[in-house]
Structures are given as C-alpha cells and as structure tokens.
Protein backbone atom coordinates (compact mmCIF):
# COMPACT_ATOMS: atom_id res chain seq x y z
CA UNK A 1 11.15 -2.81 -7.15
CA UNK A 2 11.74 -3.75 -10.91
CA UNK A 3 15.25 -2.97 -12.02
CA UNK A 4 15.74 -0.39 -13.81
CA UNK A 5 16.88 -1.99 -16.75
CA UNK A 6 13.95 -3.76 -16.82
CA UNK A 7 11.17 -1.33 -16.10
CA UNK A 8 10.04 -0.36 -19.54
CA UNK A 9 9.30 -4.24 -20.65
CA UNK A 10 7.48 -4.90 -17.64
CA UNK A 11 5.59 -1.59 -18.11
CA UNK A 12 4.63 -2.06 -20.98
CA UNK A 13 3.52 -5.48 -21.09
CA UNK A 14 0.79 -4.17 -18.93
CA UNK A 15 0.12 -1.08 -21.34
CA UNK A 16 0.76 -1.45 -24.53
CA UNK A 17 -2.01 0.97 -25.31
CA UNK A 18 1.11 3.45 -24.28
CA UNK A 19 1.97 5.44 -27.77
CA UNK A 20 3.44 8.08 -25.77
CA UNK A 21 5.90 8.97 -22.81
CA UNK A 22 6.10 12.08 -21.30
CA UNK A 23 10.01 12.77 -19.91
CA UNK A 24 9.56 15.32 -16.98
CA UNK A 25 12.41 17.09 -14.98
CA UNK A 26 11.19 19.25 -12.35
CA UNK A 27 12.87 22.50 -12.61
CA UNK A 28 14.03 25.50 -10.10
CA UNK A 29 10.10 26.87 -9.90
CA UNK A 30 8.71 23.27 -9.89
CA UNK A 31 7.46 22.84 -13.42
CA UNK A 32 7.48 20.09 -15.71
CA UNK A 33 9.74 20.46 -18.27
CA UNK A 34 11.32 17.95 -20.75
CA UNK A 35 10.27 15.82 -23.80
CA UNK A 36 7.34 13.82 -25.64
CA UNK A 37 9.39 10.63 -27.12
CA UNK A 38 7.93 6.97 -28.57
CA UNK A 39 7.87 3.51 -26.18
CA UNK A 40 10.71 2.45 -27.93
CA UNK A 41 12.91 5.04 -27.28
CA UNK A 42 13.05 4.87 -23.56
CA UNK A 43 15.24 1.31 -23.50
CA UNK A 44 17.79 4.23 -24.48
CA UNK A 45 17.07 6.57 -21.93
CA UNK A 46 16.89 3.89 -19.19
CA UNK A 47 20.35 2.89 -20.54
CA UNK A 48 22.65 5.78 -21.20
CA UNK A 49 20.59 8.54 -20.26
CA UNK A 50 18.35 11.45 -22.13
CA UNK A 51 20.56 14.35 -23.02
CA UNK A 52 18.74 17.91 -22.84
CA UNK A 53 20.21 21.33 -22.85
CA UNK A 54 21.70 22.87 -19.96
CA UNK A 55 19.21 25.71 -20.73
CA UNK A 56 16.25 23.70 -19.32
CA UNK A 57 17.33 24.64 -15.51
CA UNK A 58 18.15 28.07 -16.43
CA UNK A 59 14.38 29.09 -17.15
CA UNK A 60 12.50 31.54 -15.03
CA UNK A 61 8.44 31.26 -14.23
CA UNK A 62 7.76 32.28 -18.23
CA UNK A 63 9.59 29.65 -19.65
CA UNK A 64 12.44 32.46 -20.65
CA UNK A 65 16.19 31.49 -20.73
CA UNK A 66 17.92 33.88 -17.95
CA UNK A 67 21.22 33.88 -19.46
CA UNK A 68 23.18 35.72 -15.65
CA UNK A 69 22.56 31.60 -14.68
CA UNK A 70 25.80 30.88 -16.82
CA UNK A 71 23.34 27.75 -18.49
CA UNK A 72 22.74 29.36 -21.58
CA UNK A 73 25.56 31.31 -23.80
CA UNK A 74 28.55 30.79 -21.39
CA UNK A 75 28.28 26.78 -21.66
CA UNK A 76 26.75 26.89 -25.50
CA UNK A 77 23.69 25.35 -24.19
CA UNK A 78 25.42 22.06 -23.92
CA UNK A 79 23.50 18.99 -23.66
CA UNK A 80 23.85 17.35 -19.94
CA UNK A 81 22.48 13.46 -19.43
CA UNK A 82 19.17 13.33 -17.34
CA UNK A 83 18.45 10.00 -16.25
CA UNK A 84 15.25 8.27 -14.78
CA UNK A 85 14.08 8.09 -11.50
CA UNK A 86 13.68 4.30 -10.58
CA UNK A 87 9.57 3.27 -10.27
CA UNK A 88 8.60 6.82 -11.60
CA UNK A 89 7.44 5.36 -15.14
CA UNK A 90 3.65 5.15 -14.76
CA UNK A 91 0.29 5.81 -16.82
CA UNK A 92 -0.98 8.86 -17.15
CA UNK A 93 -4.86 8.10 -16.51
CA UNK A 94 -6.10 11.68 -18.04
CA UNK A 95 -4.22 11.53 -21.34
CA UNK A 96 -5.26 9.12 -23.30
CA UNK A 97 -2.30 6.17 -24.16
CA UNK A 98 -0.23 8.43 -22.79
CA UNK A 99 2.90 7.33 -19.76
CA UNK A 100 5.50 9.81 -18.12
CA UNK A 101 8.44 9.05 -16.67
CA UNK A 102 10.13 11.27 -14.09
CA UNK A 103 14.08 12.35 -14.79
CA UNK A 104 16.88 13.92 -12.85
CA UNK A 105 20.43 14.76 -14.11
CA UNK A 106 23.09 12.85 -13.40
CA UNK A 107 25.32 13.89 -11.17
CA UNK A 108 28.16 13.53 -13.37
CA UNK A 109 27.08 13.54 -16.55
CA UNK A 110 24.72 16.00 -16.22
CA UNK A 111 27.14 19.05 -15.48
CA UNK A 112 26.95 22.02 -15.31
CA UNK A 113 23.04 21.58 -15.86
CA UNK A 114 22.95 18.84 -12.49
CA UNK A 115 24.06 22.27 -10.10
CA UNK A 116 20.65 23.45 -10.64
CA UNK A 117 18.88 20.01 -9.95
CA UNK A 118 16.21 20.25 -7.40
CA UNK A 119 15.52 16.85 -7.22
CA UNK A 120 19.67 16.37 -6.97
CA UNK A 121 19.74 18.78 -4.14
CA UNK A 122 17.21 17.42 -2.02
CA UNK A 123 19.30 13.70 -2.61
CA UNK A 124 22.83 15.63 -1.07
CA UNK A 125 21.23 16.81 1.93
CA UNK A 126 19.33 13.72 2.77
CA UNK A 127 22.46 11.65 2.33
CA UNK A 128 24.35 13.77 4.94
CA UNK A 129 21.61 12.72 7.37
CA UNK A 130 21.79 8.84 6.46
CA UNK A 131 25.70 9.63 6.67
CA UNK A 132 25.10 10.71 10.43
CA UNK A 133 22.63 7.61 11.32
CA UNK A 134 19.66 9.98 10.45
CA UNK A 135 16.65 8.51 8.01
CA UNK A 136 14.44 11.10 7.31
CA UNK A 137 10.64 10.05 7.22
CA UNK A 138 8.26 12.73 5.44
CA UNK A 139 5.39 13.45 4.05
CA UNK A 140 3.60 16.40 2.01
CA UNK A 141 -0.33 17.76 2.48
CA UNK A 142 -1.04 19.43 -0.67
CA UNK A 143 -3.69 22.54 -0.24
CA UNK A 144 -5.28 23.96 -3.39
CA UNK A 145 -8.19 25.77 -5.02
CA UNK A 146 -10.72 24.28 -7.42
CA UNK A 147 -11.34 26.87 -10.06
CA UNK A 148 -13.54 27.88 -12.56
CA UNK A 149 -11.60 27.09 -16.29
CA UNK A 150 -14.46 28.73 -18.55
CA UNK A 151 -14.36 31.76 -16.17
CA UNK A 152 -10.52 32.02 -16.41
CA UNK A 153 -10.58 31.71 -20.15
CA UNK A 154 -12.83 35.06 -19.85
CA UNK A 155 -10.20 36.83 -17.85
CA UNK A 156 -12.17 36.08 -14.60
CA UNK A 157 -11.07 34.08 -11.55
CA UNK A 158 -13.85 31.86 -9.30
CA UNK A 159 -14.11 29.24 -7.45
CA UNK A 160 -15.71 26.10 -9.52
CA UNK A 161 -18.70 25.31 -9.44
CA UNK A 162 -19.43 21.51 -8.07
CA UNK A 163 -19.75 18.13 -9.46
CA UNK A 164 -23.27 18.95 -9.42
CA UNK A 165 -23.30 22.49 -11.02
CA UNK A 166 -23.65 24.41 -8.21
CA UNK A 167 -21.79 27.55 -7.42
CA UNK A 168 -19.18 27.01 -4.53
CA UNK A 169 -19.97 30.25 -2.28
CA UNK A 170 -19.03 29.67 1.49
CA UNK A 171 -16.08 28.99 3.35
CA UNK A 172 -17.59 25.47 5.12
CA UNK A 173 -14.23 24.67 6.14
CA UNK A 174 -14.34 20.76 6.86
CA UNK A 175 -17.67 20.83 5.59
CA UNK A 176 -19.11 17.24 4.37
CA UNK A 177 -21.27 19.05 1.77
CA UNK A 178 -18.69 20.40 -0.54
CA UNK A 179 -16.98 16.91 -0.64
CA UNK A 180 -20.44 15.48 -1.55
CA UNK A 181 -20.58 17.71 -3.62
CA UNK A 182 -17.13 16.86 -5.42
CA UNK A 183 -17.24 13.07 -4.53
CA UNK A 184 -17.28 12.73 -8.28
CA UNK A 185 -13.65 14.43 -8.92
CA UNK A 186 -12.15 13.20 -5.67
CA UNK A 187 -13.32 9.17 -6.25
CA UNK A 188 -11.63 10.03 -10.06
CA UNK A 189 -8.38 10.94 -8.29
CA UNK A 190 -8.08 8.18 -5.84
CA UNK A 191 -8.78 5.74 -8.58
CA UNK A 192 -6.21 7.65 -10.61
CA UNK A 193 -4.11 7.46 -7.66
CA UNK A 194 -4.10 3.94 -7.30
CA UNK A 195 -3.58 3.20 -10.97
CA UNK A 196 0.08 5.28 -10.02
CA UNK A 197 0.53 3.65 -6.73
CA UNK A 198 0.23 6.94 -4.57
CA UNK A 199 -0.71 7.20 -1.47
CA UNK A 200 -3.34 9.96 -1.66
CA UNK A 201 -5.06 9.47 1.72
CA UNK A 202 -7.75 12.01 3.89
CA UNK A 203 -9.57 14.68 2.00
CA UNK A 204 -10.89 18.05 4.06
CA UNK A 205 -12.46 20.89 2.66
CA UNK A 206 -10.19 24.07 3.56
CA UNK A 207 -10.99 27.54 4.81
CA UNK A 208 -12.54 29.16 1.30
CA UNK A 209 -14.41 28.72 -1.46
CA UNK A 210 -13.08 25.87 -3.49
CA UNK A 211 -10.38 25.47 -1.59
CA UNK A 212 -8.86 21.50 -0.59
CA UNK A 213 -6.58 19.55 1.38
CA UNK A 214 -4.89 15.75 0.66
CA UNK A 215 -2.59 14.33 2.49
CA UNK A 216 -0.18 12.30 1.12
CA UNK A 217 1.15 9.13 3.90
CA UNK A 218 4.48 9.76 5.02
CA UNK A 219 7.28 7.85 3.39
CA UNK A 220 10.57 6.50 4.90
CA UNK A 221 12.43 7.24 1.88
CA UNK A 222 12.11 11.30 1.65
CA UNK A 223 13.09 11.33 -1.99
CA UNK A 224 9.78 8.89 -2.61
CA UNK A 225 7.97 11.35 -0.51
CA UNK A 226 8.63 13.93 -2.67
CA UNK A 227 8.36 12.51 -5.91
CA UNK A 228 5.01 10.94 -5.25
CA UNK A 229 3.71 15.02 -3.58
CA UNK A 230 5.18 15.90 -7.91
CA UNK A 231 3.09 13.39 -9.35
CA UNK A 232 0.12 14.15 -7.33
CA UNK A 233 0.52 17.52 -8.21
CA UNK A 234 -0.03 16.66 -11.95
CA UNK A 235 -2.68 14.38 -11.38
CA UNK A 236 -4.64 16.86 -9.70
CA UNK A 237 -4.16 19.00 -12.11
CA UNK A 238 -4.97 16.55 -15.06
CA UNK A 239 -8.03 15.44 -13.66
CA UNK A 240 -9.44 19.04 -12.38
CA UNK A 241 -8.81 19.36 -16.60
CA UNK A 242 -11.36 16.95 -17.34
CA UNK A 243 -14.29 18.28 -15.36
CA UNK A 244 -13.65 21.81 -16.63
CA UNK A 245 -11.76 23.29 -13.77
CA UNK A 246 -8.01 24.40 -12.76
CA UNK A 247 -6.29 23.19 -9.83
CA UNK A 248 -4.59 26.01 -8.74
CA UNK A 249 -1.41 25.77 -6.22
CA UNK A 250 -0.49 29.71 -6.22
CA UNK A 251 0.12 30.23 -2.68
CA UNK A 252 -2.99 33.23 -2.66
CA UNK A 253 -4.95 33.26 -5.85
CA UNK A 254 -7.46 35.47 -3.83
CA UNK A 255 -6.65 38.39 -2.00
CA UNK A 256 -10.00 38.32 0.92
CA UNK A 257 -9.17 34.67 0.98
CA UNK A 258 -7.00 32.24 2.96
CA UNK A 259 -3.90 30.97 0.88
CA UNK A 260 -2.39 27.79 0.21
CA UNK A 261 0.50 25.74 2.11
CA UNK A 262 2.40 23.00 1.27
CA UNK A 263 3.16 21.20 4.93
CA UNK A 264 5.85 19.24 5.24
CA UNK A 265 5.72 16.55 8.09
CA UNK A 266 9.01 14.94 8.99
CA UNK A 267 10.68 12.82 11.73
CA UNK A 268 13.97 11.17 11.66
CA UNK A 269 14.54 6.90 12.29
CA UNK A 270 17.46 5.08 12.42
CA UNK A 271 18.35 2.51 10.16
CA UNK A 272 15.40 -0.04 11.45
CA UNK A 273 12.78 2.30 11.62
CA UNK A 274 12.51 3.05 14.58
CA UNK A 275 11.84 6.91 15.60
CA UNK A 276 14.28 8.76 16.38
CA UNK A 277 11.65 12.05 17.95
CA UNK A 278 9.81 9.26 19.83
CA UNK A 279 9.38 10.45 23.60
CA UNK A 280 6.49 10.07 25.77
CA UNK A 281 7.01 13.79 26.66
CA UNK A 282 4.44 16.27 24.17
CA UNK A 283 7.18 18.36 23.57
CA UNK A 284 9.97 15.84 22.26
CA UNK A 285 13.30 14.29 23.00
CA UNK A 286 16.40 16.54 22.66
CA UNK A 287 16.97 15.45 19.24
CA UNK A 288 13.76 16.63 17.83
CA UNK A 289 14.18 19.96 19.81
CA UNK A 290 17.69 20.61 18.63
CA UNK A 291 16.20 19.61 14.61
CA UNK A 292 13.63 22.48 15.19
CA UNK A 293 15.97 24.52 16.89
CA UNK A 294 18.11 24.23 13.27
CA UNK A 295 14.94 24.84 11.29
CA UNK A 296 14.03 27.89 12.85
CA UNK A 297 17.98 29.27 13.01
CA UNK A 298 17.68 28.81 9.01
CA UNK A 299 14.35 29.85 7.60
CA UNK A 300 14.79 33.52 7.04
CA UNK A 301 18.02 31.82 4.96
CA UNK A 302 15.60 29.72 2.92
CA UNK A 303 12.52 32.12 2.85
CA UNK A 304 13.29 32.64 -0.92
CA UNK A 305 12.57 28.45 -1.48
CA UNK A 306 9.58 28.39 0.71
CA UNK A 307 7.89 31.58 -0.56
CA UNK A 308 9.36 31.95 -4.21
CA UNK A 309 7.28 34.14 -5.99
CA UNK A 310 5.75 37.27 -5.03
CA UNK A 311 2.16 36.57 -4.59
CA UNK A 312 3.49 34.06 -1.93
CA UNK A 313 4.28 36.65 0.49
CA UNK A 314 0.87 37.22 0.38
CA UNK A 315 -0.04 34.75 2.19
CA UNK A 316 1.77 35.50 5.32
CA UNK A 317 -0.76 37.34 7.82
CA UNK A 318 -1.44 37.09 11.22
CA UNK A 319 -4.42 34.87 12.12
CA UNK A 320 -4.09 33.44 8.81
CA UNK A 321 -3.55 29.75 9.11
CA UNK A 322 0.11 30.72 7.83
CA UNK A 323 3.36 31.17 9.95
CA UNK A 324 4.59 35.11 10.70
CA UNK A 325 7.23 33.94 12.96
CA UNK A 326 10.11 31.24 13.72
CA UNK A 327 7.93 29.83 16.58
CA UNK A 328 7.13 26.06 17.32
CA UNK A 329 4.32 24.49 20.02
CA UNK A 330 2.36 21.22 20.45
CA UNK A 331 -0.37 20.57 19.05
CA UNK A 332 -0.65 24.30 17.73
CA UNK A 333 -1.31 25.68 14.05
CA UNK A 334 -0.45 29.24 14.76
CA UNK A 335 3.30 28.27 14.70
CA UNK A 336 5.50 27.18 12.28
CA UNK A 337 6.44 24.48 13.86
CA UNK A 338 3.81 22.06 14.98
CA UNK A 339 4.81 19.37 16.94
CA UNK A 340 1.39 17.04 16.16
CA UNK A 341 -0.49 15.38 19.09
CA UNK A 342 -0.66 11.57 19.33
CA UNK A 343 1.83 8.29 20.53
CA UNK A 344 5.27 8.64 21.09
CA UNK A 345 6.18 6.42 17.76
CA UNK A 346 4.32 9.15 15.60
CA UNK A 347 6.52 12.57 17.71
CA UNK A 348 6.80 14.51 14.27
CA UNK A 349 7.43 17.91 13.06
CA UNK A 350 5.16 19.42 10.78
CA UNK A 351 7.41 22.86 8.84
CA UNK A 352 4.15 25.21 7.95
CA UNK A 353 6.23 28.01 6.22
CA UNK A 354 5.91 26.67 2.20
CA UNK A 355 3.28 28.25 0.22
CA UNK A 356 1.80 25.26 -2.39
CA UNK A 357 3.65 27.20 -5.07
CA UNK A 358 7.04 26.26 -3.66
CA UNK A 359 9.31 23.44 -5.52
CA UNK A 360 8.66 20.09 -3.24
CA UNK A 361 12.22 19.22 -3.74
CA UNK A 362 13.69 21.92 -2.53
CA UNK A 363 11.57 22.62 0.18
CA UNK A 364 12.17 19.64 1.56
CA UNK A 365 15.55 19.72 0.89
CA UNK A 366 15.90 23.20 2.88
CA UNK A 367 13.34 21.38 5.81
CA UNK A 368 16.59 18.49 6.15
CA UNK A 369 19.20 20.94 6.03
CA UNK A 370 17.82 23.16 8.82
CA UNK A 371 17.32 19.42 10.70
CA UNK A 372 21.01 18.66 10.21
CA UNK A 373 22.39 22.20 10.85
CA UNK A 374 20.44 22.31 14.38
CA UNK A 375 21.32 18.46 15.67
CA UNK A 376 25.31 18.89 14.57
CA UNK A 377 25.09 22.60 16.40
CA UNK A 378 22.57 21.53 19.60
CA UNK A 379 20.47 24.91 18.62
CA UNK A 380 17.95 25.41 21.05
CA UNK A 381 14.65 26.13 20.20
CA UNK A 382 13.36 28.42 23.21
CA UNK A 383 9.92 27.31 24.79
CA UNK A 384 7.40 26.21 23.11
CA UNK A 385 4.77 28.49 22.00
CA UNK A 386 1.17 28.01 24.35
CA UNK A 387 -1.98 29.41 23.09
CA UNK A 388 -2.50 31.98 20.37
CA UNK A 389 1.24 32.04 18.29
CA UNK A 390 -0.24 35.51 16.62
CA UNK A 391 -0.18 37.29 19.83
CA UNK A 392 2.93 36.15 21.38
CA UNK A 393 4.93 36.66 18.10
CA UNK A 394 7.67 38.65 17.36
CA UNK A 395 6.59 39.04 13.05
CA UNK A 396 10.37 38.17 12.41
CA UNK A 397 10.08 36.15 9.56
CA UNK A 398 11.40 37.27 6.10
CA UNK A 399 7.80 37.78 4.63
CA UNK A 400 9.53 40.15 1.12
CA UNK A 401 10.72 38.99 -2.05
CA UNK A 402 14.10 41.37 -2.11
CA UNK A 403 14.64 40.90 1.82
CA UNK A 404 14.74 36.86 1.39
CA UNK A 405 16.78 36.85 -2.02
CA UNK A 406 18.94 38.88 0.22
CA UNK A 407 19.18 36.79 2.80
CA UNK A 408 19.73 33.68 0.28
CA UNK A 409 22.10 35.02 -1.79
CA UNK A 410 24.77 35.83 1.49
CA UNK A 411 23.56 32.54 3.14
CA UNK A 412 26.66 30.57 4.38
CA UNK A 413 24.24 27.85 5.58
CA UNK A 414 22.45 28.15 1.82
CA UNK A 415 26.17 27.93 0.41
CA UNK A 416 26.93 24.53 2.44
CA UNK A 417 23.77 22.80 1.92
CA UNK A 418 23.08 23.60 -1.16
CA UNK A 419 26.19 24.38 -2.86
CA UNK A 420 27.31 27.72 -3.99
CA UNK A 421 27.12 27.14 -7.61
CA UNK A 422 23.47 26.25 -6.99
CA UNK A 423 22.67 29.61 -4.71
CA UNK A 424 24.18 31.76 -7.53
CA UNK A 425 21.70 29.65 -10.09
CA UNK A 426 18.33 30.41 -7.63
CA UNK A 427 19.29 33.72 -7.37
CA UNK A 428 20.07 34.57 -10.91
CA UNK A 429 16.13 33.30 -11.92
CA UNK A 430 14.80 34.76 -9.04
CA UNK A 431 16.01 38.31 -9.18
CA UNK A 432 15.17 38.36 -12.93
CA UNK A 433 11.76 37.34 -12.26
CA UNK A 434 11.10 40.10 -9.21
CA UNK A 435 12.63 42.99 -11.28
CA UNK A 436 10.71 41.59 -14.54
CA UNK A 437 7.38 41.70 -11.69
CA UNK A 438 8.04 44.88 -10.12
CA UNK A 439 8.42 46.43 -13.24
CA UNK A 440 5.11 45.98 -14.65
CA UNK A 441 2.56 49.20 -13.75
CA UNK A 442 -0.86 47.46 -12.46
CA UNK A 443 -4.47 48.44 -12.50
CA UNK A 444 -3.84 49.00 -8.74
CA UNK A 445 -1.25 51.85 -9.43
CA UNK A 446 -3.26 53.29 -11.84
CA UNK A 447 -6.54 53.27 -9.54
CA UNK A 448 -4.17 54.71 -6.36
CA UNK A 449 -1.97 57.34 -8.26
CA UNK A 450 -3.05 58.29 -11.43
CA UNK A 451 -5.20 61.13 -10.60
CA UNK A 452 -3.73 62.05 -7.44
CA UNK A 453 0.20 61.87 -7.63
C-alpha cells in the first residue's frame, strides 16, 4: 500500500480530472457525514488531520444534534481531529470529477468526539483478538431493494422497474430473469467496483420484488472488510441514482415482504493465515463452538446495534429468512448462526441477526466481541439446531426497540467492549429517536381507533 503521506500525489496523478473530495465519517446510524473540500487541501488532512465538531457523532437518524450525548453544549461543540483511513481515497465513478476519502477520529486527538467512533470501536475489539493470537477474517453480503425513485418522489413506494422498463412483479427468488433483466445496472457496478478496488463478487436475486444480494469476498483484515461493505454501500446507492432508482437498505421497506440482512461471515486465523475453525468435523473445533457460544450469550446485549431502528424489528418473523432465536446449525438458514457447508479451511460462522440498516462497523464490532467474550469464558453453545430452527425455537431474542435499549444500556459486556462512555452515547441517540418515533400518531392509529375508541 502507498504511504499515507503519499497517497494524494499518487492519486491524483492518475485523476487529475478530481475537482472535488468528499471527506466521509461514518456515524452512530451509519451515514455519511463530513465535508466537500478542494485536491489541494487534503496534503493537510493527510498530515495533521481534519478537525470537525464533536457534534457530528452526536446526530440522531434526522441529522438533529441530541444534546443528552454530552457532544454538543457540554463540550462547546469543540472541534476533534478526524484523520484518513489509509487506501480509502478513491474515485467516485457516479459524480462526475468527484473523489472521497474515508475518515475516522483519532484516538487522541479526536476526544471526546473519538468515544462515539464506530469505525474506532470496531478497531478496539479486533485488537483484543490479535492481542490473544486471534485474526479475525470477515466478510459482509449486502441485501437490498431496487426501488422506484419517480414513484417515491410521488409519495409512493415500488419496486423498480428493470433495465428494460418492465415492472418487477414476482418474487423469482434466484431467478436468472430479473438479473437479465438488470445486467445493465449490475455490469455498471462491478465496473464501478473495480475502478475502487472492491471485491463485489456473486449476485442472486432475493425473495421479493426488487429485492438483491452481493457478496462481498471475505477479508483477513476485518477493518478492510468493513470499510470496503461502506463503500459498496454508496456505490450502490450512487449508481441505482443514475438509472432512476433508490437502493434501499431499511431492514423492511415492505410490510407483505421479506426484509433485508446484512450477514456477517467470520472465522478467526492465526498470524499465518491459517484457520483457526478449521476441523474436518461439520460442526467445528472447540474454538469455533466456544466463539458462537459467546455470540449467542451476547446478542440480546447488542440487539439495539443489530436492529437499530424500529422498522428493523420488523423484520424478525418466524419462517422469515431472519433469526427469532439465539440458535446455531450446519448448513442451516433458519438459525442465527450458520455454520456454512464446505472444506475444513473455509469452517466459518455466518451471524444472520443484522438488518441491512445496521452500522457495518459496529455490527461487526459487536460479532468480535461476542467471539472474544465466548473463547476467554469456554461458553457452550448447546447442540446444534437440525431441521426447521422455527419450530424448535424458543422466540427468545430481543425483537423490541425499548426491550434491547434496555438491555444495552445495563450491558456489562456492552460496557467492556465497547466502553461505557460509548454505551451512554448509543443510548442517548437511540432513545431520542424511539420516543421522537413513538410519538408520532400514524394513518394506522387513525384507521384502528378513531371511530371506535
């Protein structure tokens, strides 16, 4: 890799048709926030840093400051230094002479505004793995809906309509048509993915209307892993913008429809590579049982990372494609924990409990965390589920918003992965945005108990 010092030459004696950089720090809810600056500005930024108010990580899902953070008045909105995350500036293929460059505070530096730094967090926890001799390896698969822009700037939601104009009516889940159909967008986004060096790989058509899977290849450096599943994010989104459609990541934009995920595969190697979960045996070594016995001991503690909104608890039905319970199996998608068939040197864990409206960073961050809390504890997982996970589970997961921001906000194992100055910062956003939700009076209120109350 370039040094960083000497990133923005090299970049830009490929591209100088870059008049514009785009400075993005990923905040608590996962969106892009920062700054538009000028090429020559950045030999600053890659040098001392790019100050930017503390506020910027107090914001909830409106882009409103929530001021019970203690990142807004208490601090005078102070500036903290962001810097830049090494190999992260690239072109921006669907902006025209336009670049962005991905930041994260410094750990010093950046105070108090670097407590609330996803990208930060998910850096601690991985480093008390590589402190124990564990590498994490990960990867993300991305599912999200193809919709309708001209239809949402009416007020209505729909699926798109193809490539080829034609209406996208019928589940076909894996169907070759609707990828025919949309070879147009996806050969844009691999070509737009190569042009940013991501490794967007296997395309499937999901189980609705419009709805789309890629998977990104796995990545022995987890922070990479993540960083690449942000920018792929954005280029989905960018080019969806260009043939007249949203790409739409809320975990259930339709309510007769199956939702979103955001799975997150992940093994552990040591410091050549090698895998740690390898085994011969289907159902893993010790090691990989204890790391999902430590995932499934923490997920109600993290349910308010890997469902964050309210429309992600949506998404959590039985025979739904999405987890109801802290189960795991083999080869099995009506757990949460899917142990994947194939060689021993692939034995991996894929965590199905995010909704594709969850941060990346943290998700991932809370995935490691449960890893390390099982293997320093030897959890035990209990058997492994056979069959139909829907019938033989117990519904225990934490599937409501108050319930898991309960559960997060007492978390000890929240507290000592994440940091308790960070849990008080979640919960502060999160609480304002449920009570700011579940005070609004919907249609559906009105149509129930209007007349009848």
């Amino acid at each position: 890799m370039t040094d960083k010092q000497d990133e923005p030459s090299e970049f830009f004696s490929r591209h100088p048709e870059v008049s514009q950089v785009l400075l993005i720090l990923t905040d608590i809810n996962g969106i892009a926030r920062g700054k538009l600056v000028r090429p020559h500005e950045l030999e600053v930024v890659f040098d001392r840093g790019r100050p930017l108010p503390s506020s910027i990580l107090s914001l909830n899902a409106l882009g409103e400051d929530v001021d019970s953070t203690g990142l807004v008045w208490k601090v005078g909105d102070m500036d903290c230094f962001a810097r830049p995350v090494p190999g992260s500036l690239k072109i921006c293929p669907w902006i025209k002479n336009t670049a962005q460059l991905l930041l994260s505070m410094d750990p010093k530096t950046g105070m108090p505004a670097a407590a609330a730094d996803p990208r930060l967090k998910l850096a601690q926890v991985a480093e008390r793995l590589k402190q124990d001799g564990y590498h994490p390896v990960l990867a993300c698969e991305l599912e999200f809906y193809l919709l309708d822009a001209e239809a949402w700037a009416d007020g209505e939601v729909k699926p798109a309509r193809t490539c080829r104009g034609l209406p996208l009516e019928q589940t076909q889940v894996y169907g070759v048509q609707d990828l025919e159909d949309m070879s147009e967008f996806f050969e844009d986004v691999y070509l737009c993915s190569a042009e940013q060096g991501l490794p967007a790989e296997t395309v499937i058509s999901e189980y609705a209307p419009g709805q789309f899977e890629i998977t990104l290849t796995h990545r022995e450096d987890a922070l990479q892993a993540v960083d690449e599943a942000i920018e792929f994010k954005r280029l989905i989104k960018g080019v969806a913008e260009q043939y007249g459609m949203i790409a739409c990541f809320m975990a259930k934009p339709f309510a007769e429809l199956s939702g979103s995920g955001m799975h997150i595969h992940v093994s552990l190697a040591d410091e050549k590579g090698n895998n740690l979960f390898g085994s011969e045996d289907a159902e893993g070594n010790e090691l990989l049982r204890h790391s999902i016995g430590g995932m499934a001991d923490s997920i109600s503690d993290c349910m308010a990372i890997f469902a964050p909104n309210a429309n992600s608890y949506r998404r959590f039905r039985p025979n739904s494609y999405a987890p109801v319970a802290p189960t795991w199996g083999v080869n099995n998608r009506t757990v949460t924990f899917r142990v994947p068939t194939g060689p021993a040197s692939s034995r991996h864990v894929e965590h199905r409990a995010s909704g594709a409206d969850a941060n990346p960073y943290l998700a991932a961050a809370a995935v490691l965390a449960g890893i390390h809390h099982g293997i320093k504890n030897k959890m035990d997982p209990g058997p492994a589920i056979s069959g139909d996970g829907y019938a033989n589970a117990d519904t225990s997961l934490t599937i409501n918003w108050y319930a898991a921001l309960d559960g997060f906000e007492k978390s000890e194992f929240v507290a000592e992965y994440f940091g308790r100055e960070f849990q008080h910062i979640f919960s502060a956003l999160k609480r304002d945005e449920c009570n700011q939700f579940f005070a609004q009076v919907s249609e559906l209120d009105h149509r129930w108990h209007l007349r009848l109350a």
